[in-house]
PDB file of N, CA and C in Angstrom:
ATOM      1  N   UNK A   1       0.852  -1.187   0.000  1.00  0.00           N
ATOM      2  CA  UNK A   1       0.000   0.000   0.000  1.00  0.00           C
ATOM      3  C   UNK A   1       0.888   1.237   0.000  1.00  0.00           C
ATOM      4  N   UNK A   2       0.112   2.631  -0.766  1.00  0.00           N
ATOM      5  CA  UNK A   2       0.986   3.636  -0.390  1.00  0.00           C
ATOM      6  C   UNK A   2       1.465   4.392   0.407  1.00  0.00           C
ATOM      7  N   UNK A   3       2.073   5.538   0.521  1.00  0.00           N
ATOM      8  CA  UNK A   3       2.004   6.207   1.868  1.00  0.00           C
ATOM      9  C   UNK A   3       0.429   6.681   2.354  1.00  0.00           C
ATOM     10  N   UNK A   4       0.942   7.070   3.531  1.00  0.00           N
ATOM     11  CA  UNK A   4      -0.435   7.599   4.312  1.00  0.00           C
ATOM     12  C   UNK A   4      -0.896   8.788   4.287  1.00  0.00           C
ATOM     13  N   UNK A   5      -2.350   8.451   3.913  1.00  0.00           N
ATOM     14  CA  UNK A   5      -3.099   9.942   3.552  1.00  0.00           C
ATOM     15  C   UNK A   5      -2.994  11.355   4.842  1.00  0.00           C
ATOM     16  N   UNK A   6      -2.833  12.664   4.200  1.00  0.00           N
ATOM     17  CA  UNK A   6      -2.620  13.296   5.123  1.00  0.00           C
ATOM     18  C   UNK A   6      -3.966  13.893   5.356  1.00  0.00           C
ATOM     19  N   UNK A   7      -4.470  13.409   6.631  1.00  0.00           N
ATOM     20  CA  UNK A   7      -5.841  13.744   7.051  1.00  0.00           C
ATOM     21  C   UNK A   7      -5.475  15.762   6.981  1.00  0.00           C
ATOM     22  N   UNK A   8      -4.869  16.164   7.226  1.00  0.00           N
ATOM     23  CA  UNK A   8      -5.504  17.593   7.511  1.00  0.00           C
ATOM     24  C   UNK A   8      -5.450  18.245   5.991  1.00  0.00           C
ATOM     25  N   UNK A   9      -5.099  17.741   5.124  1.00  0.00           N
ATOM     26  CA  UNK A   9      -5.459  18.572   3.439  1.00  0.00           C
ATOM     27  C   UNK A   9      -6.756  18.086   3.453  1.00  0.00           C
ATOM     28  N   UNK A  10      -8.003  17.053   4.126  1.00  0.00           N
ATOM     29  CA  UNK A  10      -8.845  17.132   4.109  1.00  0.00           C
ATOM     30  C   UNK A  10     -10.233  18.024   5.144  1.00  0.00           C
ATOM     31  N   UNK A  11     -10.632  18.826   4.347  1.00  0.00           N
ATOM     32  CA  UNK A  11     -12.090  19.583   4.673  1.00  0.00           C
ATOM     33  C   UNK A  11     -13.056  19.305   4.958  1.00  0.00           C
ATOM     34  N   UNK A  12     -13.949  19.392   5.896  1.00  0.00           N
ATOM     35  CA  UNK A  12     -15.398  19.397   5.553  1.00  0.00           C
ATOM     36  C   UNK A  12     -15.980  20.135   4.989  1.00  0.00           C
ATOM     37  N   UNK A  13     -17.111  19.346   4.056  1.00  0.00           N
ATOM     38  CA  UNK A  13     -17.638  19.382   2.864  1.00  0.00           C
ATOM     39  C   UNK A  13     -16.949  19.013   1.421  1.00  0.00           C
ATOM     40  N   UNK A  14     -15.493  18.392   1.757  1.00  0.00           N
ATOM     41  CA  UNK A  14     -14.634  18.069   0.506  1.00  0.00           C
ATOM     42  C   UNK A  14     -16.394  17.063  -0.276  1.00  0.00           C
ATOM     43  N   UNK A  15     -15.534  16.753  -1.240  1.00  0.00           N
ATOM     44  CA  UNK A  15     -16.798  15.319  -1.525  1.00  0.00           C
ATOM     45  C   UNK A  15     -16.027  14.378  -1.780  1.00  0.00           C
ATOM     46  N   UNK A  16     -16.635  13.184  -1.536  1.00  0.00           N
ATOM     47  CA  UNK A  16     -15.945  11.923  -1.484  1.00  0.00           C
ATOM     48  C   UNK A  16     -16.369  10.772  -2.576  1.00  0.00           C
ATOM     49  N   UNK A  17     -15.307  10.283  -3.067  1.00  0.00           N
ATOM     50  CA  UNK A  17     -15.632   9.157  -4.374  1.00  0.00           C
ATOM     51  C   UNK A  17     -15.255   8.031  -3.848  1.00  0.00           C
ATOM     52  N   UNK A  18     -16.031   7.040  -4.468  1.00  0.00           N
ATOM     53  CA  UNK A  18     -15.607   5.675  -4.653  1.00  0.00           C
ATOM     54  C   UNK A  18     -14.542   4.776  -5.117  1.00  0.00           C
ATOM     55  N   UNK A  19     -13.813   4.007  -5.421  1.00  0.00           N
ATOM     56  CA  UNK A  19     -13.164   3.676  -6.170  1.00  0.00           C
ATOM     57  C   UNK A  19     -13.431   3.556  -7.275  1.00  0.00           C
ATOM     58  N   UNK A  20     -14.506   3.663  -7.814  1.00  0.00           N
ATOM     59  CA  UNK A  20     -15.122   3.134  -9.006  1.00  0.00           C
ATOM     60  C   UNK A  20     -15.630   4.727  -9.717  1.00  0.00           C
ATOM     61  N   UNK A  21     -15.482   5.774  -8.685  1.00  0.00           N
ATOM     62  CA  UNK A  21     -15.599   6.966  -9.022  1.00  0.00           C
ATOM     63  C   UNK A  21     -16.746   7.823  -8.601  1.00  0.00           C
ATOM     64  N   UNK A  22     -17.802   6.667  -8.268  1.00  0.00           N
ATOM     65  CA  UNK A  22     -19.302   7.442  -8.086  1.00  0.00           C
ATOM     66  C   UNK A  22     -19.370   8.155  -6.875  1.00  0.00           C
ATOM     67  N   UNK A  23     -20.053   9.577  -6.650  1.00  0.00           N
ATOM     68  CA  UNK A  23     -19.583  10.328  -5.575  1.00  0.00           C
ATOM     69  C   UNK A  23     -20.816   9.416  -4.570  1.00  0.00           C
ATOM     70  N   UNK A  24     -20.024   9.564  -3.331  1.00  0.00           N
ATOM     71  CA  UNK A  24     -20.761   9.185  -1.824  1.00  0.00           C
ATOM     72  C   UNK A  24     -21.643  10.472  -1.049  1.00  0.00           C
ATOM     73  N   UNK A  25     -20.673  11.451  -1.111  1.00  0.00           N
ATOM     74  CA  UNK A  25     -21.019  12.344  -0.073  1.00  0.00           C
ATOM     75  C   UNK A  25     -20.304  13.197  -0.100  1.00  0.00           C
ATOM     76  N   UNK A  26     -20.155  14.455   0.763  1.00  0.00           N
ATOM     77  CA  UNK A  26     -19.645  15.276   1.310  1.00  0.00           C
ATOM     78  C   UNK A  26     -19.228  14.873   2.816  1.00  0.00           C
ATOM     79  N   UNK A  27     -17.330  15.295   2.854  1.00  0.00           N
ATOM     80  CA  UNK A  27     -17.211  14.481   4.248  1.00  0.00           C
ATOM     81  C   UNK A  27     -17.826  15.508   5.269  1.00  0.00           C
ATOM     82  N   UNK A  28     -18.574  14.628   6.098  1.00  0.00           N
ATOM     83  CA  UNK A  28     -19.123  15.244   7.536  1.00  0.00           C
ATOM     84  C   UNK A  28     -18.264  16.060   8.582  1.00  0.00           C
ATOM     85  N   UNK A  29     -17.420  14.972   8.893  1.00  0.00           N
ATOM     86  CA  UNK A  29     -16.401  15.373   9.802  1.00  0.00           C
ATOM     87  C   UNK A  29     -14.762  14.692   9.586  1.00  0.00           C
ATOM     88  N   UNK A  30     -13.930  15.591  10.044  1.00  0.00           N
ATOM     89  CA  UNK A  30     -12.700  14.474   9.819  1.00  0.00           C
ATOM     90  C   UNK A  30     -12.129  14.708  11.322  1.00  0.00           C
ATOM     91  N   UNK A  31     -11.231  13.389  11.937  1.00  0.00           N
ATOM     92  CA  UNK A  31     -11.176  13.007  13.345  1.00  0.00           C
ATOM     93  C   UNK A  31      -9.660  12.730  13.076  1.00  0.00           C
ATOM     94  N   UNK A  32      -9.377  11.912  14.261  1.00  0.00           N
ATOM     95  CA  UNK A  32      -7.545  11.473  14.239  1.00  0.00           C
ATOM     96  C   UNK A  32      -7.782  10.256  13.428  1.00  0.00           C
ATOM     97  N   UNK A  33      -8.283   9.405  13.185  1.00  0.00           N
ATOM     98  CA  UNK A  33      -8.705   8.249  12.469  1.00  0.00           C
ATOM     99  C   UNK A  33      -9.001   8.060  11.186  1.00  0.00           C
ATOM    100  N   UNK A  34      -9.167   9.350  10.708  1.00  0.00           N
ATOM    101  CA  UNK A  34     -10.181   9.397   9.620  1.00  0.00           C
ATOM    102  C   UNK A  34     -11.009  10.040   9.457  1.00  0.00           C
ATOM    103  N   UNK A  35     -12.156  10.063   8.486  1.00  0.00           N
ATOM    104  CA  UNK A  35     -13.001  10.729   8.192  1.00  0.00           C
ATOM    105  C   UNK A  35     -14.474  10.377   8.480  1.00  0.00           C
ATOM    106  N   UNK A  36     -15.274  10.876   8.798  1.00  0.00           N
ATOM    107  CA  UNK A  36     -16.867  10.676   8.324  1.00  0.00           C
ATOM    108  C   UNK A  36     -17.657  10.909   7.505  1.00  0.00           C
ATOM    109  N   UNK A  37     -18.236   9.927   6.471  1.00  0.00           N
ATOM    110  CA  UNK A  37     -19.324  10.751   5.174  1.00  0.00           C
ATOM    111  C   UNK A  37     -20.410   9.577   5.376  1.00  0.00           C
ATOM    112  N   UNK A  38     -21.259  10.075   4.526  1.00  0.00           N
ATOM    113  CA  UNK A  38     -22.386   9.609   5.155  1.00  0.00           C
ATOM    114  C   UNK A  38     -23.195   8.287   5.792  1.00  0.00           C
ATOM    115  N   UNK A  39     -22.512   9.381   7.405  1.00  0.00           N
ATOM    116  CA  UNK A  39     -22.845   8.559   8.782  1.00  0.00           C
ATOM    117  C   UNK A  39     -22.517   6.892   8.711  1.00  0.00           C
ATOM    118  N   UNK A  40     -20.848   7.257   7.663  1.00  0.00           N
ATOM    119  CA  UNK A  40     -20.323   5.954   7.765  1.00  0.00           C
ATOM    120  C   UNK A  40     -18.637   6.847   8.211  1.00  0.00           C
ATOM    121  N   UNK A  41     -18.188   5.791   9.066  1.00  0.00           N
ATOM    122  CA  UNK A  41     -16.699   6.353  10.110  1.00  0.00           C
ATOM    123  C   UNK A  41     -15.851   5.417   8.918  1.00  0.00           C
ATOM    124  N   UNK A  42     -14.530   6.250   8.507  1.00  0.00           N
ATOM    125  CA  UNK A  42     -14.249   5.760   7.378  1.00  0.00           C
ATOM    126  C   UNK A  42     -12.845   5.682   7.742  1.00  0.00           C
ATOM    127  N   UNK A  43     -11.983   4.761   7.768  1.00  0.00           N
ATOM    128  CA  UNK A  43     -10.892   4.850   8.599  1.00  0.00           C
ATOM    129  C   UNK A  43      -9.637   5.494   7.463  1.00  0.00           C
ATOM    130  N   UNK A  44      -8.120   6.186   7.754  1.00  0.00           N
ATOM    131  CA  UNK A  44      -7.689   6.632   6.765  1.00  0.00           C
ATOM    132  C   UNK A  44      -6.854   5.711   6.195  1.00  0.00           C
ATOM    133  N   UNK A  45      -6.758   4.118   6.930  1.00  0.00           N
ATOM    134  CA  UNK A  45      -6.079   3.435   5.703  1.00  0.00           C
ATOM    135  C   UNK A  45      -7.346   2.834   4.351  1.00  0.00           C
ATOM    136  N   UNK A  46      -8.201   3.413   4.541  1.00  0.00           N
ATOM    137  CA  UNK A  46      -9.742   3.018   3.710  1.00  0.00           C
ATOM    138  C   UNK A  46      -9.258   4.418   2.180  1.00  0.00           C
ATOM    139  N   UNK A  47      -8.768   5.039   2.867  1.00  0.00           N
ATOM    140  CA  UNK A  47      -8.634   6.742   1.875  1.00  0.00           C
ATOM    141  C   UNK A  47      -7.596   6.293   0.533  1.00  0.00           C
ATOM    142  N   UNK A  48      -7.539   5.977  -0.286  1.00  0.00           N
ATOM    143  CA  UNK A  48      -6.776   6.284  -1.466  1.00  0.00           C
ATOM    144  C   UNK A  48      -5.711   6.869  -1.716  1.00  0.00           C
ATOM    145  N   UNK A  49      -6.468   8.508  -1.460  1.00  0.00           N
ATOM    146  CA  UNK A  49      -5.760   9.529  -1.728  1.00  0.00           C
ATOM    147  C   UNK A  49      -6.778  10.814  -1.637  1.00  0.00           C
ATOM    148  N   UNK A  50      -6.287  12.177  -1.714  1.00  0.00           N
ATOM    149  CA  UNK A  50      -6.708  13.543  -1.556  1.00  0.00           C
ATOM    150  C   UNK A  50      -6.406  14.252  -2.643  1.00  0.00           C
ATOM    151  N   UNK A  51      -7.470  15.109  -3.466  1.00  0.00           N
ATOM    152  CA  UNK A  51      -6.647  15.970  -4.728  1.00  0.00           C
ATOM    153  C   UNK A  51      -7.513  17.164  -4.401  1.00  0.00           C
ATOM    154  N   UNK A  52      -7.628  17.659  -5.789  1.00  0.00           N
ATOM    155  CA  UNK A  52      -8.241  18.937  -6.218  1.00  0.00           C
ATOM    156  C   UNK A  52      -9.673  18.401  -5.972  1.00  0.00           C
ATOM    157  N   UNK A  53      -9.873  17.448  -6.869  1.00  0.00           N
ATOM    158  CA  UNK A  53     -11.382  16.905  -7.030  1.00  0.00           C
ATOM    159  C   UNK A  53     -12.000  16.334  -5.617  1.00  0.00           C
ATOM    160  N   UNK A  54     -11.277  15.797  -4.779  1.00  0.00           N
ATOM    161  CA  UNK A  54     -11.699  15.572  -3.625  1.00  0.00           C
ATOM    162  C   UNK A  54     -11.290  14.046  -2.724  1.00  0.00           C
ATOM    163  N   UNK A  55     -11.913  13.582  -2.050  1.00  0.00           N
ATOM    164  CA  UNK A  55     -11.216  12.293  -1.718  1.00  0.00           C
ATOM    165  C   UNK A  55     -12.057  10.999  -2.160  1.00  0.00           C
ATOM    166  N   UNK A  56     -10.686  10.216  -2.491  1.00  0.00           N
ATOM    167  CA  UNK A  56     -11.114   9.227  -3.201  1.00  0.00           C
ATOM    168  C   UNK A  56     -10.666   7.717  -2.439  1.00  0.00           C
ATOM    169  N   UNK A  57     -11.690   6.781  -1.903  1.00  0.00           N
ATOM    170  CA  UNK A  57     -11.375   6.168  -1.214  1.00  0.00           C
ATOM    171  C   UNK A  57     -10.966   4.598  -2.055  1.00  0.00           C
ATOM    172  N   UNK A  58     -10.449   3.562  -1.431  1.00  0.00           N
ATOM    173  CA  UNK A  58     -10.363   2.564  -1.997  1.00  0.00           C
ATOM    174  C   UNK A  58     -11.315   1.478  -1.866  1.00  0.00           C
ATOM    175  N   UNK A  59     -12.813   2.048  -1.615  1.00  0.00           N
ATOM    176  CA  UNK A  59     -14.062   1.033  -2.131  1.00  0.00           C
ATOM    177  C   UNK A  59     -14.404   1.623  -2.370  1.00  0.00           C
ATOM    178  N   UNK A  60     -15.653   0.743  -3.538  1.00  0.00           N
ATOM    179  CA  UNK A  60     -16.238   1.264  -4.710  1.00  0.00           C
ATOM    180  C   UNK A  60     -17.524   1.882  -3.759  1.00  0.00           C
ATOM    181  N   UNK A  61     -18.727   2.014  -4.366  1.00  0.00           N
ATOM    182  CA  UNK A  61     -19.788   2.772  -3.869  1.00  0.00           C
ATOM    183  C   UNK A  61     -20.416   1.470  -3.276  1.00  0.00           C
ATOM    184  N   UNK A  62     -20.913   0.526  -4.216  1.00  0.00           N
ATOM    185  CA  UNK A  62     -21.763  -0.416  -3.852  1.00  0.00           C
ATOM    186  C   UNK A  62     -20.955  -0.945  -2.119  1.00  0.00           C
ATOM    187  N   UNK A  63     -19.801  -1.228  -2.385  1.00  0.00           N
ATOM    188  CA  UNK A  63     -19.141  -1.669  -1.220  1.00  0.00           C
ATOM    189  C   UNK A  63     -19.117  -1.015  -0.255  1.00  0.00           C
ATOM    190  N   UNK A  64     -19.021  -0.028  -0.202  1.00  0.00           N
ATOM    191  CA  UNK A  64     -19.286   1.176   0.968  1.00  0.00           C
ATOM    192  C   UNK A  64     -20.606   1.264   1.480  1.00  0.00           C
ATOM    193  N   UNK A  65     -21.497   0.996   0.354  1.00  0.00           N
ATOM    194  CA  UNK A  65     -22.784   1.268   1.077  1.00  0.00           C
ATOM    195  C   UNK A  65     -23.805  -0.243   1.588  1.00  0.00           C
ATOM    196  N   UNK A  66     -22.877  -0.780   1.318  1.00  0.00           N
ATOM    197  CA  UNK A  66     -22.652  -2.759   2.095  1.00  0.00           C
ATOM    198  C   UNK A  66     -22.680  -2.333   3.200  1.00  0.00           C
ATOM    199  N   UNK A  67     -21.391  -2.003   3.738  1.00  0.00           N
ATOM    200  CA  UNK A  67     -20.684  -2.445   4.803  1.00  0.00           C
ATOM    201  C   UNK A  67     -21.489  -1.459   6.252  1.00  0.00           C
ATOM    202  N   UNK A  68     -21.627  -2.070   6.965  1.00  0.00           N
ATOM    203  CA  UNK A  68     -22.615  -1.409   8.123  1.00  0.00           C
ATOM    204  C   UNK A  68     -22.155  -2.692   9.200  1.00  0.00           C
ATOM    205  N   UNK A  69     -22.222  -1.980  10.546  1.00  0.00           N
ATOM    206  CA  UNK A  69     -21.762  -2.482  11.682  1.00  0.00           C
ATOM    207  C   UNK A  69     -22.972  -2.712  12.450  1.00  0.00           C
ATOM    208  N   UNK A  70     -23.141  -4.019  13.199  1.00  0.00           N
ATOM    209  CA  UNK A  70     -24.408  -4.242  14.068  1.00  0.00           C
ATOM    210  C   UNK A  70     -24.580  -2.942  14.983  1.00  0.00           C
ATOM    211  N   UNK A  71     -25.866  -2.615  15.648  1.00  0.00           N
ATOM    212  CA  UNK A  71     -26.043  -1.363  16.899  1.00  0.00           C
ATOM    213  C   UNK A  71     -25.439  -2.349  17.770  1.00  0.00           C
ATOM    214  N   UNK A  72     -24.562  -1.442  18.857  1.00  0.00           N
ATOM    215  CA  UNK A  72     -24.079  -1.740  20.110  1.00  0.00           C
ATOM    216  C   UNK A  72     -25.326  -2.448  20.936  1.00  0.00           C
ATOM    217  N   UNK A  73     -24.457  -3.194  22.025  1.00  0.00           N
ATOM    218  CA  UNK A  73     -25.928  -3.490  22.726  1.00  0.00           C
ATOM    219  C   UNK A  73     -26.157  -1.976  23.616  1.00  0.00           C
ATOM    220  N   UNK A  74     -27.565  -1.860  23.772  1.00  0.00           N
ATOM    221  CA  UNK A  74     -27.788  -0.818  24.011  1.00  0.00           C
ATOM    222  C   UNK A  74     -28.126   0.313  23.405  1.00  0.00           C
ATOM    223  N   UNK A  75     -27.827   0.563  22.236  1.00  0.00           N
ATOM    224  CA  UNK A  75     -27.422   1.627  21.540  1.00  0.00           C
ATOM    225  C   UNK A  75     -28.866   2.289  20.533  1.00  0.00           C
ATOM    226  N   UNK A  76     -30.178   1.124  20.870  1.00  0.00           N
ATOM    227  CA  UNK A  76     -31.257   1.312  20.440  1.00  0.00           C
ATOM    228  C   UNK A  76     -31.517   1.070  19.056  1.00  0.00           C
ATOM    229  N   UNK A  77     -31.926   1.775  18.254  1.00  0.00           N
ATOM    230  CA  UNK A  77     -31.915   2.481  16.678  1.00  0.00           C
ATOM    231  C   UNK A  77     -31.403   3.184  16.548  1.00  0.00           C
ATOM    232  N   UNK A  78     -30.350   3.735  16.775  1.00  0.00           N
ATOM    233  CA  UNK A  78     -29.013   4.519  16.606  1.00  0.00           C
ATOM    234  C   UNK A  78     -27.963   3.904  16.238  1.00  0.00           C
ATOM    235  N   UNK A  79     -28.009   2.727  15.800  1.00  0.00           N
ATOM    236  CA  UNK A  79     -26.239   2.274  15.537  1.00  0.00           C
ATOM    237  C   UNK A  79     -25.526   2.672  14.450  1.00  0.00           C
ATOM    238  N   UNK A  80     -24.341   2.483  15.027  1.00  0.00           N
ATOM    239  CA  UNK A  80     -23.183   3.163  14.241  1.00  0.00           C
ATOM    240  C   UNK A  80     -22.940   2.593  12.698  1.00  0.00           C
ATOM    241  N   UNK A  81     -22.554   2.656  11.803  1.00  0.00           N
ATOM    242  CA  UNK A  81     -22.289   2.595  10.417  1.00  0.00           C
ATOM    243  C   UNK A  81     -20.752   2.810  10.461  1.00  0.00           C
ATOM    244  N   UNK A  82     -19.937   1.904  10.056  1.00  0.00           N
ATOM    245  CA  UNK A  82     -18.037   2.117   9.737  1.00  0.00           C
ATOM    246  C   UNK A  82     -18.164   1.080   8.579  1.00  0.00           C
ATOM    247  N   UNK A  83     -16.531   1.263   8.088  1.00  0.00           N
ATOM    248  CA  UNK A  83     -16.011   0.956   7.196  1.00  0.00           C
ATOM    249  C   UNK A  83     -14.750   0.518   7.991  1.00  0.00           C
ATOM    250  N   UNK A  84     -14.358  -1.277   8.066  1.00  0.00           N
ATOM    251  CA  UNK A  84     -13.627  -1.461   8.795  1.00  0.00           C
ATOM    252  C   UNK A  84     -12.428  -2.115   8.325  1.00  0.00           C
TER     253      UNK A  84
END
């Protein structure tokens, strides 16, 4: 794999692509970990890379919008959504 993405050239509201290119979102938030787009926690070895056009992760759309994490116990109808 390549070097590691530098989380702070990323913004909120950058927009975020797929591997396959199709846009996801606009990132929500970005953390020490990574990023958030939509209300999926996206870790930064998941990130590609960062440009002009925006960030481009290394799953495609369909795969991204797979991947979902059981709710905590407890956690009601609120559970969390990552990319792990």
């Amino acid at each position: 794999m390549g070097a590691a993405v530098n989380l702070s050239a990323i913004e909120q509201g950058m927009p975020v692509y797929g591997a396959d290119g199709e846009p996801l979102g606009p990132v929500e938030a970005v953390h020490a970990a990574g990023i958030h787009v939509f209300n999926h926690s996206v870790p930064a070895a998941a990130i590609a890379r960062v440009d002009a056009a925006g960030v481009h992760l290394l799953l495609a759309r369909a795969a991204f919008a797979a991947v979902q994490e059981p709710p905590a116990v407890g956690a009601g109808a609120s559970g969390v959504s990552g990319i792990e």
